[in-house]
C-alpha atoms as a PDB file:
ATOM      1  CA  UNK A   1       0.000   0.000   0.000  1.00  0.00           C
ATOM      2  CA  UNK A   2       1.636   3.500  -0.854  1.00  0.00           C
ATOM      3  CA  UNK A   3       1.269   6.674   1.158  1.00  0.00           C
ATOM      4  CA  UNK A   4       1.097   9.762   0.177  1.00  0.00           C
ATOM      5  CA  UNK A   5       3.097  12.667   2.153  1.00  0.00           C
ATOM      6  CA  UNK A   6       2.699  16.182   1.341  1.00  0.00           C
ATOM      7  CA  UNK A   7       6.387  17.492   0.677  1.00  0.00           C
ATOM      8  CA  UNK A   8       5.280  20.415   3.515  1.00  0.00           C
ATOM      9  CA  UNK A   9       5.861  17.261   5.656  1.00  0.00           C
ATOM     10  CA  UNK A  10       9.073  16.405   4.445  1.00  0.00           C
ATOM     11  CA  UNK A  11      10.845  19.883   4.139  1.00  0.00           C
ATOM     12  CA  UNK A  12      12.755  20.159   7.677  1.00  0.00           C
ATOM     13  CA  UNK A  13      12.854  16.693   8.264  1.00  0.00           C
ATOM     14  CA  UNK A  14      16.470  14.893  10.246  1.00  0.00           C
ATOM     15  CA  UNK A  15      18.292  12.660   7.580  1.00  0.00           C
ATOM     16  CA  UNK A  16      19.467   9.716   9.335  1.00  0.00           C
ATOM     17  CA  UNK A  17      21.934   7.287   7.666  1.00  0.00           C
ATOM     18  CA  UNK A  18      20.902   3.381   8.377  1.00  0.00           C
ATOM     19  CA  UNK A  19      23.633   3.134  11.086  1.00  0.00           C
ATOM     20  CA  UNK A  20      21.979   6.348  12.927  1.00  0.00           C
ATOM     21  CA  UNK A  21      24.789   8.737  11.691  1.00  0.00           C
ATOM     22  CA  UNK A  22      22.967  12.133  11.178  1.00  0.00           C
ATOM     23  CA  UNK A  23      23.462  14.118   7.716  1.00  0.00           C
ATOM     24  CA  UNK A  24      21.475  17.034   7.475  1.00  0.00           C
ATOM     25  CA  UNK A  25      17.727  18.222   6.914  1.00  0.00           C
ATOM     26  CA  UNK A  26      15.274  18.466   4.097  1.00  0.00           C
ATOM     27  CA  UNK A  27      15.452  21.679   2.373  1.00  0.00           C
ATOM     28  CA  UNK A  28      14.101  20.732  -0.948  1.00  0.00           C
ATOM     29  CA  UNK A  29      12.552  17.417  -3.005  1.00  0.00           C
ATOM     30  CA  UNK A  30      12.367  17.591  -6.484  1.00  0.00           C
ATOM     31  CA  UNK A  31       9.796  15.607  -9.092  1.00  0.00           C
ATOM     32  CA  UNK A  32      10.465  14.661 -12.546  1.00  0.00           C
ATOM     33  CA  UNK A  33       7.486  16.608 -14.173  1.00  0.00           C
ATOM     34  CA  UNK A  34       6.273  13.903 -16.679  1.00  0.00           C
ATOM     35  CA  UNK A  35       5.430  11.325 -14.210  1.00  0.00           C
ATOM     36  CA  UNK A  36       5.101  13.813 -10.975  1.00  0.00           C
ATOM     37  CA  UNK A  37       7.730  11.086  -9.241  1.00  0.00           C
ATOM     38  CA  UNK A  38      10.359  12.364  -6.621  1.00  0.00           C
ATOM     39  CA  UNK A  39      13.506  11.710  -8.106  1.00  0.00           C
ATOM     40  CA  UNK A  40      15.650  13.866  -5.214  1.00  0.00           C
ATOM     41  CA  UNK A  41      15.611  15.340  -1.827  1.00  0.00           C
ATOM     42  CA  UNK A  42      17.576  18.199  -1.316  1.00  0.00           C
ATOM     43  CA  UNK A  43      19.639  17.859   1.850  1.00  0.00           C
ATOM     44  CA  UNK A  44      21.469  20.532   3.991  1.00  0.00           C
ATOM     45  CA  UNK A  45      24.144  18.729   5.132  1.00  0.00           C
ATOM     46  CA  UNK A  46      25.292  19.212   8.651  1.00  0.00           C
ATOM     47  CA  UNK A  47      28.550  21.228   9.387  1.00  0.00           C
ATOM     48  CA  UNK A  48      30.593  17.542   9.710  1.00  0.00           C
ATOM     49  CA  UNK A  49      29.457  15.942   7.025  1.00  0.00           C
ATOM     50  CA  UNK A  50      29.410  19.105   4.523  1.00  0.00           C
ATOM     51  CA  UNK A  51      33.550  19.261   5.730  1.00  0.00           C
ATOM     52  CA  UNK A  52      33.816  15.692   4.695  1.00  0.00           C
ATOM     53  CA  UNK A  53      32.302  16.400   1.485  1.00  0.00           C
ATOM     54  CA  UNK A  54      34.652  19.254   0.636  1.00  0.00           C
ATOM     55  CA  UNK A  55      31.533  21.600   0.920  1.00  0.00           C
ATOM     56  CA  UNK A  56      31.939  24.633   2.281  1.00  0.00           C
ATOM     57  CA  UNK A  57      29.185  25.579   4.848  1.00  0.00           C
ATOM     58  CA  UNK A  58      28.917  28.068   7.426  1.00  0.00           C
ATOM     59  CA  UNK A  59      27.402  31.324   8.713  1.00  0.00           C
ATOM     60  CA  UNK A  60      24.969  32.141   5.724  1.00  0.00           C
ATOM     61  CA  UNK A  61      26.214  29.163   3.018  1.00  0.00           C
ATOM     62  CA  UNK A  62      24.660  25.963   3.182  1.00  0.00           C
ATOM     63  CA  UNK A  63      26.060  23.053   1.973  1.00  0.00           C
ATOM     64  CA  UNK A  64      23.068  20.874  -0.081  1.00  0.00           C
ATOM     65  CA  UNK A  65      22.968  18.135  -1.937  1.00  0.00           C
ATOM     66  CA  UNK A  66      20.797  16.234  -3.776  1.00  0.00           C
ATOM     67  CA  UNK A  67      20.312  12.860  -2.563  1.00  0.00           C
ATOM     68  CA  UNK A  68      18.502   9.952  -5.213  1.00  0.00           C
ATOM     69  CA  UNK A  69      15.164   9.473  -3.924  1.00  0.00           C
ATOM     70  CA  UNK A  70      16.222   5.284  -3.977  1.00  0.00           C
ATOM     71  CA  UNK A  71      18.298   6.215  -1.297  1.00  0.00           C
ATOM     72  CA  UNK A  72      15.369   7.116   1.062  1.00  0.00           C
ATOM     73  CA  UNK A  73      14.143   3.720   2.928  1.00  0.00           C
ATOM     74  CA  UNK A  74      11.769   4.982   5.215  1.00  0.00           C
ATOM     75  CA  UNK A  75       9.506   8.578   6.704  1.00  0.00           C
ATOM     76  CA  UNK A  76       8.722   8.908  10.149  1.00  0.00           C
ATOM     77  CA  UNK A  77       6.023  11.396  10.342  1.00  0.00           C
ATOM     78  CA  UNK A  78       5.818  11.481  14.207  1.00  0.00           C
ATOM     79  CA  UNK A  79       9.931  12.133  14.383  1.00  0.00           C
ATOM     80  CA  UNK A  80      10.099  13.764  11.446  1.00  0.00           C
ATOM     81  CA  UNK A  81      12.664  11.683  10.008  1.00  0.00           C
ATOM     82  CA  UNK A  82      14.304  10.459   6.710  1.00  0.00           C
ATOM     83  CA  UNK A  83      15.952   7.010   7.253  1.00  0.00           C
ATOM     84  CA  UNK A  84      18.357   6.557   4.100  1.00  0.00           C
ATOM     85  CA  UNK A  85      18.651   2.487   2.503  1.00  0.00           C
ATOM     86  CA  UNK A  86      22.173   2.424   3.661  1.00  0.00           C
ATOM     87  CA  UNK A  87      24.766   2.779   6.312  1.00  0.00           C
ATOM     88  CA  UNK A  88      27.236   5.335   6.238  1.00  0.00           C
ATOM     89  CA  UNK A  89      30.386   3.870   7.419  1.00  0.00           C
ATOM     90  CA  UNK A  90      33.021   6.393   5.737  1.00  0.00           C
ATOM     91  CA  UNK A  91      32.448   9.316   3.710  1.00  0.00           C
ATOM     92  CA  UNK A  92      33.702   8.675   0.506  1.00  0.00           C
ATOM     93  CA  UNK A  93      31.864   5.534   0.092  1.00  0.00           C
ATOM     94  CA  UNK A  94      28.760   7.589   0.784  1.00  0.00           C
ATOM     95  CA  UNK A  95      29.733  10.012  -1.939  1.00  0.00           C
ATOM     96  CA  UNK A  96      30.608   7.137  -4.182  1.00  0.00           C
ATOM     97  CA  UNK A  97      27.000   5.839  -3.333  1.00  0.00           C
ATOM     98  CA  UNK A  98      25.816   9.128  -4.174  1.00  0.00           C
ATOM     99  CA  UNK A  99      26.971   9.144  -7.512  1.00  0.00           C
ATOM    100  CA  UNK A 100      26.781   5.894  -8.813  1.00  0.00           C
ATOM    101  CA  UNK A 101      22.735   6.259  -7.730  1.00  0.00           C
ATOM    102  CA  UNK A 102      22.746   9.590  -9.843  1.00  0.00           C
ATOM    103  CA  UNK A 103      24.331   8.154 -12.928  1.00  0.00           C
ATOM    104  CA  UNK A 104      21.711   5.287 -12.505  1.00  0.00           C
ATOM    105  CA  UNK A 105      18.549   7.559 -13.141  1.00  0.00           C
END
């Protein structure tokens, strides 16, 4: 059975890796206008994670990127939180995961 969520929901919500590591908040989700699908969510990344990501972010620059929306496993509405497919365990596997998702769709 799908759900529906309005994207008001979404926008704000915690991004949580599946190994709990945090990674930022919703700022954004974009559709793919011919079929209305989400095809990414637009993430602030937190101050760590932007560093690890060779994104600069501080007072007045956000760091964002656009996560696949196959990376997203799972929306809890009452925590308001994201739970990503996989587990982060370093950073440039995660970016590598990033990419190789992107060049998928």
């Amino acid at each position: 059975m799908k759900i529906l969520v309005r994207i008001e929901k979404i926008k704000g919500a915690k991004v949580v890796a599946k190994n709990g590591m945090m990674i930022g908040k919703v700022e954004d989700v974009n559709l793919d206008e011919n079929n209305w699908a989400v095809t990414t969510v637009d993430v602030r990344l937190e101050d760590n994670i932007a560093k690890l990501f060779g994104e600069k972010a501080g007072i007045g620059k956000k760091a964002i990127v656009p996560l696949p929306a196959n990376l997203v496993g799972a929306i809890n509405l009452a925590t308001d939180t994201i739970y990503l497919t996989d587990k982060i365990t370093d950073i440039e596997s995660f970016k590598a995961q990033i990419e190789t998702k992107r060049a998928i769709m």
